[in-house]
Protein backbone atom coordinates (compact mmCIF):
# COMPACT_ATOMS: atom_id res chain seq x y z
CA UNK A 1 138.74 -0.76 -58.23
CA UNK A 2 139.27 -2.69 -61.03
CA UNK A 3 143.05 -4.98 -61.26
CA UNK A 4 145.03 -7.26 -63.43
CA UNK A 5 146.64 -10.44 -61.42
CA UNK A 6 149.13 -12.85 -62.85
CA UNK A 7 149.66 -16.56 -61.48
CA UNK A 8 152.02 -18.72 -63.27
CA UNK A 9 151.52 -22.28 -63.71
CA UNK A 10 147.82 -21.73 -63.06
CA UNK A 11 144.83 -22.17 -66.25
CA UNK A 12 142.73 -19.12 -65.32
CA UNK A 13 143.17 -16.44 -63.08
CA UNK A 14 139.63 -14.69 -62.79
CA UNK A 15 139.81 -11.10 -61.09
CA UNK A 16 136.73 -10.30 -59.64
CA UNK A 17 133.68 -7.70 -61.13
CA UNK A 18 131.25 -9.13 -62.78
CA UNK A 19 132.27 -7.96 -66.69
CA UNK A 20 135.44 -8.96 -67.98
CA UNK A 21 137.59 -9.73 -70.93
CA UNK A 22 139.72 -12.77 -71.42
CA UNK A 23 143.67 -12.21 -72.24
CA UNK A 24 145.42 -15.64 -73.54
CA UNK A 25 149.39 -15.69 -73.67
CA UNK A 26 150.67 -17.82 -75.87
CA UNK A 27 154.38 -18.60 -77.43
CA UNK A 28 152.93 -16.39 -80.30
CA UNK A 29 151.86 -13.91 -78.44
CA UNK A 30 148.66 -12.47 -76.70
CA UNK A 31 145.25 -12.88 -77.62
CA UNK A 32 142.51 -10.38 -75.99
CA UNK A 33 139.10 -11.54 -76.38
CA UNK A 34 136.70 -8.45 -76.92
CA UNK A 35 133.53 -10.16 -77.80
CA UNK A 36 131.32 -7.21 -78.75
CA UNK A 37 131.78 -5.39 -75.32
CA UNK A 38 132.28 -2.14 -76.94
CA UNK A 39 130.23 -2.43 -79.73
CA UNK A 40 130.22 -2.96 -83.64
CA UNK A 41 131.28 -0.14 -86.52
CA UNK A 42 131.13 3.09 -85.75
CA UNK A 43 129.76 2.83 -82.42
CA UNK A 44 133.42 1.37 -80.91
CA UNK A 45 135.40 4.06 -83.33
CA UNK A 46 136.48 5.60 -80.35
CA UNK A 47 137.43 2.99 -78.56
CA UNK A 48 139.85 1.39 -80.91
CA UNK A 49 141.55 4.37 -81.41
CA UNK A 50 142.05 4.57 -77.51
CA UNK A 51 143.59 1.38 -77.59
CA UNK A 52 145.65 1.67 -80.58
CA UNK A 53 147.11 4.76 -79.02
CA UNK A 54 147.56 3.19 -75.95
CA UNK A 55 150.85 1.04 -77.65
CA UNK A 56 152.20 4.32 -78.81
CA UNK A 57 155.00 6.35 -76.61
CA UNK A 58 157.12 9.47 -77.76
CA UNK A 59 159.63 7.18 -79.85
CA UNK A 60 156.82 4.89 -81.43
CA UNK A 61 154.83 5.45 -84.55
CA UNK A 62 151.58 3.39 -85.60
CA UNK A 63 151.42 1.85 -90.03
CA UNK A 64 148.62 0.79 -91.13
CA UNK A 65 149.09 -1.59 -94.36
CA UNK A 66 147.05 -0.66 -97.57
CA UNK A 67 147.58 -3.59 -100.15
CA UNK A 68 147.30 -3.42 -103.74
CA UNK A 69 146.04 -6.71 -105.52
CA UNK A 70 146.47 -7.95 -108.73
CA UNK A 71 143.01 -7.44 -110.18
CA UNK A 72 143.27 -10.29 -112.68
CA UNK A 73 144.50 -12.44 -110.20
CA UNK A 74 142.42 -12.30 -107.15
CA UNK A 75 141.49 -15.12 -105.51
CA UNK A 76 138.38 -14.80 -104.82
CA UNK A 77 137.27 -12.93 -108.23
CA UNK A 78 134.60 -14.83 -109.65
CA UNK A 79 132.81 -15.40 -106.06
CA UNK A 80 132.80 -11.43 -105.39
CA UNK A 81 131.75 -11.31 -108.52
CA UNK A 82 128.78 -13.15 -107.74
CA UNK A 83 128.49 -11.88 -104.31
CA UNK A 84 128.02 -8.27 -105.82
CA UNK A 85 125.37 -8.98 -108.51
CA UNK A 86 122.88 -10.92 -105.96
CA UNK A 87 123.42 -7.78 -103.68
CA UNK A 88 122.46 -5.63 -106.28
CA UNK A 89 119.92 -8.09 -107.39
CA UNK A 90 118.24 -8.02 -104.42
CA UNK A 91 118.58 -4.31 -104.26
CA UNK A 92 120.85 -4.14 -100.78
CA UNK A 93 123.91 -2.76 -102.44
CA UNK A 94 124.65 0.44 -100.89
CA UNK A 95 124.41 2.82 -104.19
CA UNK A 96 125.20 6.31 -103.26
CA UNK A 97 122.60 8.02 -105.65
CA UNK A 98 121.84 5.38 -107.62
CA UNK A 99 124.78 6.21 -109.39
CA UNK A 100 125.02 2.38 -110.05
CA UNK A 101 122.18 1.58 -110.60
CA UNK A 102 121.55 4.04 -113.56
CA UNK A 103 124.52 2.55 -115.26
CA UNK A 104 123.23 -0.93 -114.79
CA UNK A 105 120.12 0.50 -116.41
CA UNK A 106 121.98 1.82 -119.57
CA UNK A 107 123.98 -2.04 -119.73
CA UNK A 108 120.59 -3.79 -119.76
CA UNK A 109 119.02 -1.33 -122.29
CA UNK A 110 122.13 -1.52 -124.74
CA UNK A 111 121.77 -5.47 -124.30
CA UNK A 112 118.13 -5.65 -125.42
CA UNK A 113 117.29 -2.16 -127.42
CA UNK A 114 118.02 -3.76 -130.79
CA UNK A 115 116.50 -7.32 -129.84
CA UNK A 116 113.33 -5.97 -128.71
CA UNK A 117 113.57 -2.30 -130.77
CA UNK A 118 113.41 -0.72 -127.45
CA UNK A 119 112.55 3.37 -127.35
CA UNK A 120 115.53 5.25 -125.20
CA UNK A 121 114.17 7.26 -122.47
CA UNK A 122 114.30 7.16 -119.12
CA UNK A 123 110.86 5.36 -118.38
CA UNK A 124 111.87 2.15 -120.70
CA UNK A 125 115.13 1.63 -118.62
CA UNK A 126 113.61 1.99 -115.45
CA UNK A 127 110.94 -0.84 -116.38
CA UNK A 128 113.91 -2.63 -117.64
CA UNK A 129 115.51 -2.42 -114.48
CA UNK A 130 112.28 -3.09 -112.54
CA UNK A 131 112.05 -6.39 -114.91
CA UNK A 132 115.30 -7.55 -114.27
CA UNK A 133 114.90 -7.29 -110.22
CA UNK A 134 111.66 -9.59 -110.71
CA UNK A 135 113.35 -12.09 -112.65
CA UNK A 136 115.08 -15.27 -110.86
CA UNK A 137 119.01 -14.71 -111.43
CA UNK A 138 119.24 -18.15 -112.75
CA UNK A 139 116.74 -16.92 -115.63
CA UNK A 140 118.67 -13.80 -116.77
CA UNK A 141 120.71 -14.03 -120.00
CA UNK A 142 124.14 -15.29 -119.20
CA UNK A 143 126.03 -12.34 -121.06
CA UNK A 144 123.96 -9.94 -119.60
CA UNK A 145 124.75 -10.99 -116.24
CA UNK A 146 128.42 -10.96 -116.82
CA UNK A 147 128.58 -7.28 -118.75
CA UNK A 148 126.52 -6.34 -115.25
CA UNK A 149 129.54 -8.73 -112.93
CA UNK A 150 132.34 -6.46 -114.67
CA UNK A 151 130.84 -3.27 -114.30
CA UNK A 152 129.99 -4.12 -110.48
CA UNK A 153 133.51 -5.25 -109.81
CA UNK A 154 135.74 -2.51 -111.18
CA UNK A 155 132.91 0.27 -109.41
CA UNK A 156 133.15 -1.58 -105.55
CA UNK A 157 136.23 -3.64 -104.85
CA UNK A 158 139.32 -1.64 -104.71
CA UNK A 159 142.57 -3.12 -105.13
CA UNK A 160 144.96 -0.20 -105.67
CA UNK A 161 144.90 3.73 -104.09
CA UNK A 162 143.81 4.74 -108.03
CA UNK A 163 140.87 3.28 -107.22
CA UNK A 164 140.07 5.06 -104.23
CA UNK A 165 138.43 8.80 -104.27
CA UNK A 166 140.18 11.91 -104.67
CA UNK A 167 139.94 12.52 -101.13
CA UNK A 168 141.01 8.98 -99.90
CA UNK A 169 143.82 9.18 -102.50
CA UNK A 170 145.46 12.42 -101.49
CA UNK A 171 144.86 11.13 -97.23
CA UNK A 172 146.88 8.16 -98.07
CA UNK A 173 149.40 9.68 -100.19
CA UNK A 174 150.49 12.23 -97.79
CA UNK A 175 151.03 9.67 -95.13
CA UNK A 176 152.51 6.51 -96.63
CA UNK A 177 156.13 5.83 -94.92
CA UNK A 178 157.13 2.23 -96.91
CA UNK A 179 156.09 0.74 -99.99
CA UNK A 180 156.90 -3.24 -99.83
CA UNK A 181 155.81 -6.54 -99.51
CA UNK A 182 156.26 -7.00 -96.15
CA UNK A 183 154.08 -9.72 -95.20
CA UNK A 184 152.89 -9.55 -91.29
CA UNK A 185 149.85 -11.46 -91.01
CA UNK A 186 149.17 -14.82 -89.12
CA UNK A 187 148.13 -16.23 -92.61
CA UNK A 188 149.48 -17.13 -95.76
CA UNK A 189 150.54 -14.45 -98.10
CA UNK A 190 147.91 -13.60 -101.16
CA UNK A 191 149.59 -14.84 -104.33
CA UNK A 192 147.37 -12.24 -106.00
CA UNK A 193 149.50 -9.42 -104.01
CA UNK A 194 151.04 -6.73 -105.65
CA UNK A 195 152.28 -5.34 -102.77
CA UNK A 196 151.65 -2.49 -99.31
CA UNK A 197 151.54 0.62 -98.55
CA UNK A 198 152.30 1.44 -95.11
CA UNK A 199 150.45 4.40 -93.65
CA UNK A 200 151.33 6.51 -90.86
CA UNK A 201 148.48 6.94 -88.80
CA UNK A 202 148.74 8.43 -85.65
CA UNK A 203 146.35 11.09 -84.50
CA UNK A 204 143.07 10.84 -83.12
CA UNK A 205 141.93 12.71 -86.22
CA UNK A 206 143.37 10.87 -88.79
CA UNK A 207 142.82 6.94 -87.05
CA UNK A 208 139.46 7.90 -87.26
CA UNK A 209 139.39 9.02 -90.91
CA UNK A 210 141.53 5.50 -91.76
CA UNK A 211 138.62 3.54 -89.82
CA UNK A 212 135.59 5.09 -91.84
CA UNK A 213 137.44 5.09 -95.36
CA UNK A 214 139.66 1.87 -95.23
CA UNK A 215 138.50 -0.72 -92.34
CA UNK A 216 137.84 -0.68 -88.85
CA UNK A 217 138.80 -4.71 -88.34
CA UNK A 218 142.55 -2.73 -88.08
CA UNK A 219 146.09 -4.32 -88.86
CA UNK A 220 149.08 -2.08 -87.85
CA UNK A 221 152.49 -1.90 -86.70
CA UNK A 222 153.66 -0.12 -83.76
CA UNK A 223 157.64 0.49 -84.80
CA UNK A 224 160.26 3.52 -83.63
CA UNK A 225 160.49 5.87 -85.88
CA UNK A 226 163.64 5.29 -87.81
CA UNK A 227 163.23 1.50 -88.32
CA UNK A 228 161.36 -0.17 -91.13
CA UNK A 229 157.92 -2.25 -90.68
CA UNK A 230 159.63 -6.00 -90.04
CA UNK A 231 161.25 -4.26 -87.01
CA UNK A 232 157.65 -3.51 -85.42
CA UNK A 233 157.76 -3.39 -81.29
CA UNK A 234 154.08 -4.57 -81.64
CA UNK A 235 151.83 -6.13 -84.69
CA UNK A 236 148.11 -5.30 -83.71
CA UNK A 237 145.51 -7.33 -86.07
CA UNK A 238 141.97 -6.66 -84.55
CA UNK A 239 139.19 -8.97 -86.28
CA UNK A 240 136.37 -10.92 -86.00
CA UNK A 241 135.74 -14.68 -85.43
CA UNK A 242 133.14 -17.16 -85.26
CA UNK A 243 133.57 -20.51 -83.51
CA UNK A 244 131.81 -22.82 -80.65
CA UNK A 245 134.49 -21.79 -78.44
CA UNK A 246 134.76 -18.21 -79.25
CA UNK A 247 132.72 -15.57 -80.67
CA UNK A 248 133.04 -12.12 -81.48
CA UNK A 249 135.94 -9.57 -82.03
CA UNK A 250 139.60 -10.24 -80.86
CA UNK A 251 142.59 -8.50 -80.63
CA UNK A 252 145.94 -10.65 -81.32
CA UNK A 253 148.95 -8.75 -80.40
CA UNK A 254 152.87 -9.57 -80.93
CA UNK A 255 155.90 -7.95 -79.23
CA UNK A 256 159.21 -7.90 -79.70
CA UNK A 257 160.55 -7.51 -76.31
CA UNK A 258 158.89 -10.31 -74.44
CA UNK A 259 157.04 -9.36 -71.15
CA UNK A 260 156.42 -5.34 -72.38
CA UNK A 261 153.01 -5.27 -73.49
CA UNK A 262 152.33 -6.49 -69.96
CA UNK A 263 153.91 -4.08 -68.64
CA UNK A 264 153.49 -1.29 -70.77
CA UNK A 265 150.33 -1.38 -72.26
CA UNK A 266 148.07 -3.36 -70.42
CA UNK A 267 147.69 -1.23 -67.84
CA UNK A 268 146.55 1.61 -69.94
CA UNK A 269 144.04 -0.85 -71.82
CA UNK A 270 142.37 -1.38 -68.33
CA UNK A 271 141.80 2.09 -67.90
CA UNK A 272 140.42 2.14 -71.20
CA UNK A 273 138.43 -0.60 -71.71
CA UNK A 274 137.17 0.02 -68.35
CA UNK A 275 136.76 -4.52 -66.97
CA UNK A 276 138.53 -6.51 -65.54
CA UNK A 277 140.93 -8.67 -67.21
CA UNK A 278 140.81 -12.55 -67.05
CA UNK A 279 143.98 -14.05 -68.20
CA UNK A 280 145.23 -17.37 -69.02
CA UNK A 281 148.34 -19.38 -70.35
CA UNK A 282 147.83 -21.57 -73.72
């Protein structure tokens, strides 16, 4: 049977079985290290919802945060700008359709019809496309490549719900609680923020709806019912990280009552995770 064990004072405690996970408590907080036990995308759907769920009681609700960013002022504009015309470049751009792809097709015809007195149909922009793909980025015509950058960046990065399908607009709608700028996260606040919607997301249903259309690397508040975000009983912020001392998905959780998520909720995480639980003091 697996069991969680708790010795003060000590670096590690290691609880037998030969998979495990590795809790750190810190001032901060608690950091569970997931690695990629229960797998990547899709796959470990499930299993986060579990575990979100497993904070949640009969007084408790779960927002999500949906921010809106200034689309003029994003940081890191010009590099996803970049970042989205090698992917399509390269043709690994996920295109539904080609419903990109056709436009691009129509951008690089308008840019050379009258230069080269180009027939429109449907073969020439497809050869024009074709062309384009074999050509080293670095050789393309500067303008052409930005007309292309524009295009790219208003169809895939959404800042604002506006953006977002019909579908994903009225899901969100219906459920958002707060609209602020109540900044949670671990990092410094975006000066390109316009502010965030938070999201009540409960059900099994709908966490797994907010997974496939928003992010499964999840942020949310755990918070009673009639209190507003800042006054969260637990911050959950579930992402991935890269190091020489630690690789793979983590879980950083905060509490507001010192000691429950111990008592509370750790328990039930056991159960779901389904290892044992290594746990040391930082």
């Amino acid at each position: 049977m697996l069991s969680i064990h708790i010795i003060k004072k000590q670096k590690i405690v290691f609880i037998g079985g030969k998979d495990s996970l590795k809790l750190i408590i810190s001032e901060e907080g608690y950091r569970l290290e997931m690695g990629y036990e229960i797998g990547f995308g899709p796959p470990s759907f499930k299993t986060l919802t579990n575990i979100i769920q497993a904070f949640i009681s009969e007084d408790l609700t779960v927002l999500h945060p949906y921010a809106e960013r200034d689309r003029e002022r994003l940081t890191m504009k010009n590099e996803l700008k970049d970042q989205l015309l090698d992917s399509f470049h390269c043709d690994v751009l996920f295109d539904e359709a080609e419903v990109q792809a056709n436009h691009i097709k129509n951008i690089i015809f308008s840019h050379y019809s009258k230069e080269r007195n180009l027939a429109d149909s449907a073969e020439q922009k497809n050869k024009l496309l074709i062309e384009f793909r074999n050509s080293k980025l670095e050789d393309i015509d500067l303008s052409l490549k930005d007309k292309i950058k524009d295009y790219l960046y208003r169809t895939n990065i959404r800042l604002s719900i506006d953006d977002c399908n019909i579908d994903t607009q009225e899901f969100i709608k219906k459920r958002i609680k707060f609209y602020n700028q109540e900044w949670l996260l671990d990092y410094e606040k975006p000066v390109d923020l316009k502010g965030i919607y938070w999201i009540e997301v409960v059900s099994t249903e709908d966490i797994l709806t907010w997974f496939e259309i928003n992010d499964w690397w999840f942020k949310c508040a755990i918070v009673n019912q009639d209190e507003v975000v800042r006054n969260y009983q637990y911050f959950l912020d579930y992402t991935e990280e890269h190091g020489t001392v630690f690789d793979g998905m983590v879980l950083k959780i905060r509490e507001k009552k010192k000691g429950l998520f111990l008592r509370s909720v750790l328990p039930n995480l056991q159960k779901i995770l389904k290892v044992d639980i290594e746990i040391s003091y930082n």
